[in-house]
Protein backbone atom coordinates (compact mmCIF):
# COMPACT_ATOMS: atom_id res chain seq x y z
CA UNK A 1 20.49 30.34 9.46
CA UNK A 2 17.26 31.45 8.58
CA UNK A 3 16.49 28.19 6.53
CA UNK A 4 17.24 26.19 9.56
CA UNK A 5 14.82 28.19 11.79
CA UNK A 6 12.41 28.06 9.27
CA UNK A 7 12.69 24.19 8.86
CA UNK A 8 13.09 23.58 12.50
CA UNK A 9 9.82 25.45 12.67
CA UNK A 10 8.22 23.41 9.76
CA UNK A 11 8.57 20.40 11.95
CA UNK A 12 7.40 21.47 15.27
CA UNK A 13 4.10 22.37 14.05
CA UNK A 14 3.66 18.83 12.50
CA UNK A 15 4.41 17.38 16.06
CA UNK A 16 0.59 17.21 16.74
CA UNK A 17 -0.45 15.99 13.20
CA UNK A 18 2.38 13.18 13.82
CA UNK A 19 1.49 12.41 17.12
CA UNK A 20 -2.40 11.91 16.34
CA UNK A 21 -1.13 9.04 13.51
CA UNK A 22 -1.22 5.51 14.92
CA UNK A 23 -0.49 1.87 13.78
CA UNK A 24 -3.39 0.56 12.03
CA UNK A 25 -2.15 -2.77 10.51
CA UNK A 26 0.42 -5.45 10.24
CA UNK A 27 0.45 -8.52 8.34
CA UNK A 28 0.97 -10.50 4.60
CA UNK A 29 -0.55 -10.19 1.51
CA UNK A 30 -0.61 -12.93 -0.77
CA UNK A 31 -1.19 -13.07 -4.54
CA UNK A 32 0.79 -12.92 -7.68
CA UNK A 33 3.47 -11.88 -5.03
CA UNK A 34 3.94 -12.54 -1.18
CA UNK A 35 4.70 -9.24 0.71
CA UNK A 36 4.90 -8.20 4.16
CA UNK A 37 2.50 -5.34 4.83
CA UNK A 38 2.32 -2.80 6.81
CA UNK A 39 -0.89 0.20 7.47
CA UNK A 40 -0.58 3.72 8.91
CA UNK A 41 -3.40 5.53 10.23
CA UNK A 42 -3.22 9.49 9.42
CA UNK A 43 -5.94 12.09 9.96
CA UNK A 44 -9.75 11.96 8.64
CA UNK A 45 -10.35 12.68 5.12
CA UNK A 46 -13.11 15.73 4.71
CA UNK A 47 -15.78 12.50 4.80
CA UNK A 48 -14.47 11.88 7.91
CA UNK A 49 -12.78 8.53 7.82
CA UNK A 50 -9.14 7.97 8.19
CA UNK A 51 -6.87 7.76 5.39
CA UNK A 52 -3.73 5.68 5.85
CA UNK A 53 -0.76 4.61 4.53
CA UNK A 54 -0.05 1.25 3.68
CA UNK A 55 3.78 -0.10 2.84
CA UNK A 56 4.69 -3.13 1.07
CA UNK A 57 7.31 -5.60 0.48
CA UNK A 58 8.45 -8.49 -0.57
CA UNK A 59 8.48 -11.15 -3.23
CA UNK A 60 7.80 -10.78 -6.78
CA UNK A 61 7.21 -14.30 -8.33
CA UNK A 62 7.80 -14.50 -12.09
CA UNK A 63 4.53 -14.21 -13.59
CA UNK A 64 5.01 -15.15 -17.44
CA UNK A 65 7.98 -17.34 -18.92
CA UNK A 66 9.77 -14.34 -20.06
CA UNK A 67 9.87 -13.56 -16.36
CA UNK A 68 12.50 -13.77 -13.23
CA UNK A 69 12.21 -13.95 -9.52
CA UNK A 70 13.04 -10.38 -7.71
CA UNK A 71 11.84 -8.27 -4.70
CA UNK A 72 9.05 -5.46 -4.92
CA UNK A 73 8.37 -2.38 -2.17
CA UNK A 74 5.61 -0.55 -2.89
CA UNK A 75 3.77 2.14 -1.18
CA UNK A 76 0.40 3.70 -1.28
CA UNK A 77 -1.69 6.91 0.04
CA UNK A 78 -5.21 5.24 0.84
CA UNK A 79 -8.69 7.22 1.06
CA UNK A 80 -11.59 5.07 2.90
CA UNK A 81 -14.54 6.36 0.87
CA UNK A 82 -17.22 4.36 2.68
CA UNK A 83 -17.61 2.07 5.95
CA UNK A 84 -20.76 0.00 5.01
CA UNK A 85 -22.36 -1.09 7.79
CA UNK A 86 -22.76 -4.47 7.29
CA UNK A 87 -22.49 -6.36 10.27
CA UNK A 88 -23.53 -5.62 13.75
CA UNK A 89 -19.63 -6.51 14.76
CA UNK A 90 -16.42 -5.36 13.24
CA UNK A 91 -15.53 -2.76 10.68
CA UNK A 92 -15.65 -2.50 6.81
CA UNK A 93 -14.04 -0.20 4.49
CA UNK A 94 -13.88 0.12 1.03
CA UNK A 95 -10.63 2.00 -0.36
CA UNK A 96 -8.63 3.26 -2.86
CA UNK A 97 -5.38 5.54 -3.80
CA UNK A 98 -2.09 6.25 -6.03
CA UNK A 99 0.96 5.15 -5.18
CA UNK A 100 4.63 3.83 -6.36
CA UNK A 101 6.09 1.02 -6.65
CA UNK A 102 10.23 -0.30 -6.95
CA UNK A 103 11.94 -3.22 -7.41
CA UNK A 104 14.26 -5.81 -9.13
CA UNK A 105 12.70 -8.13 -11.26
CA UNK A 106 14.90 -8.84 -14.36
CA UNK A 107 16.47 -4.97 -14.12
CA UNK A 108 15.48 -2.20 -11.97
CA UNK A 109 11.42 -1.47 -12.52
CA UNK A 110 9.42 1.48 -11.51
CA UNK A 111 5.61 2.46 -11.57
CA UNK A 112 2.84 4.33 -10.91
CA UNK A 113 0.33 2.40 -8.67
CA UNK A 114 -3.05 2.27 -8.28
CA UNK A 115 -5.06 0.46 -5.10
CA UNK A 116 -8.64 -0.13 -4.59
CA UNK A 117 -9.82 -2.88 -2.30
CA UNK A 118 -12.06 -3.91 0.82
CA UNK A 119 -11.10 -4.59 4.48
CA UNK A 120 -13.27 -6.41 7.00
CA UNK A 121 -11.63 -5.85 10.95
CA UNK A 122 -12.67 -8.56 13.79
CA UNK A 123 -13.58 -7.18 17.24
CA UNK A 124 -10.42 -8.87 18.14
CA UNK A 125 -8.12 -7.04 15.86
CA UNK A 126 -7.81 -9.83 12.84
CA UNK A 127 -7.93 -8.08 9.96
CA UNK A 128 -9.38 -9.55 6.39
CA UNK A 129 -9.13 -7.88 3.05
CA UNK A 130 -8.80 -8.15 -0.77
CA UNK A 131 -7.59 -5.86 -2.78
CA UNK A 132 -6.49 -5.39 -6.55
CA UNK A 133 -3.24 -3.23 -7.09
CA UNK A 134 -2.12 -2.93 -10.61
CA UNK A 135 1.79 -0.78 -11.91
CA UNK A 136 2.21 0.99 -15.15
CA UNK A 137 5.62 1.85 -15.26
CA UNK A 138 9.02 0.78 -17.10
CA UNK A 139 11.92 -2.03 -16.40
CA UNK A 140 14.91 -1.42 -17.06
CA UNK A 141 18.20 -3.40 -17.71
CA UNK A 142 21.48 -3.77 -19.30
CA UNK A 143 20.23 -4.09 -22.84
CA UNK A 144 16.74 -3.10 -22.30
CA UNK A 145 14.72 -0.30 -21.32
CA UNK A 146 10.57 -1.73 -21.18
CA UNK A 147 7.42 -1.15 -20.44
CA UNK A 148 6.48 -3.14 -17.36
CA UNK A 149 3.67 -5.30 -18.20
CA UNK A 150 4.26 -7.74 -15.30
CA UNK A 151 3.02 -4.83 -12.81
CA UNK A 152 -0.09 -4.25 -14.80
CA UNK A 153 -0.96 -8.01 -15.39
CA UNK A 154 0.17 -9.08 -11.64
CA UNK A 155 -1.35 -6.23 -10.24
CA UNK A 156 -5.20 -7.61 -11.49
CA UNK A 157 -4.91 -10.54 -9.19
CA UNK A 158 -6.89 -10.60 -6.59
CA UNK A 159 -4.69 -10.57 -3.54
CA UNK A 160 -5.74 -11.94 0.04
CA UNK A 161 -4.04 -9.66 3.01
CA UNK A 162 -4.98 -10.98 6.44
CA UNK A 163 -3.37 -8.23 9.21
CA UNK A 164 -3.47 -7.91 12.80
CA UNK A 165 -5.37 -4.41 13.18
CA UNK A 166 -4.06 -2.33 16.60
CA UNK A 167 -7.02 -1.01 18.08
């Protein structure tokens, strides 16, 4: 009983941390892979700009002979470490984080992510970016267990993402 209080608890004081968070993109990002993406505002970072989350998914294309079509979800925990201003209009930030990434792509794979890119946001909510997104991780299989060199070799692509930001 007393877990349950506690945990009840736990969750009503992240009520206002929750209901601060708001949509900050959706859209498609296009690159080695096509994927449906989606960004989540949370609180400011101690520089004062708003990390997010950003969620992934969608196709992974085969990206050396040896290679097989599959889907790929990935997620990531994104710090903005500096809004340039460049422009008299709009909104840049420069970003970066760790995150995860799973899919099928010739056998179950699995890796650590890394994220670091730029995003350019319209007046009217179109947002622009490109980003580079690299996995080391494993693949596994019914007769193979592998290092995952497609995530590291897809993931230095430059991708495109073009999102509508809510505002």
């Amino acid at each position: 009983m007393k877990k349950m209080i506690f945990i009840a608890a736990a969750l009503l004081l992240c009520i206002p941390a929750i209901s601060n968070a708001q949509p900050k993109a959706i859209g498609g990002r296009l690159g080695s892979n096509f994927e449906f993406s989606y960004q989540h505002s949370l609180a400011a970072g101690q520089n004062g700009y708003p990390n997010f989350i950003q969620v992934d998914f969608g196709a992974a294309f085969p990206f050396a002979p040896s290679d097989y079509f599959g889907a790929l979800a990935t997620g990531t925990y994104n710090f903005v470490f500096a809004k340039p201003n460049w422009t008299s209009r709009g909104e840049w930030e420069w970003f970066a984080g760790p995150g995860l990434s799973l899919g099928f792509q010739n056998g179950f794979v699995m890796g650590v992510t890394g994220h670091v890119g730029l995003h350019y946001t319209f007046d009217f909510g179109l947002q622009l970016g490109a980003s580079f997104r690299p996995s080391f991780g494993f693949g596994v299989n019914s007769y193979e267990a592998r290092f995952w060199e497609t995530g590291v070799y897809a993931g230095l692509v430059p991708t495109i993402s073009v999102r509508y930001a809510f505002r």
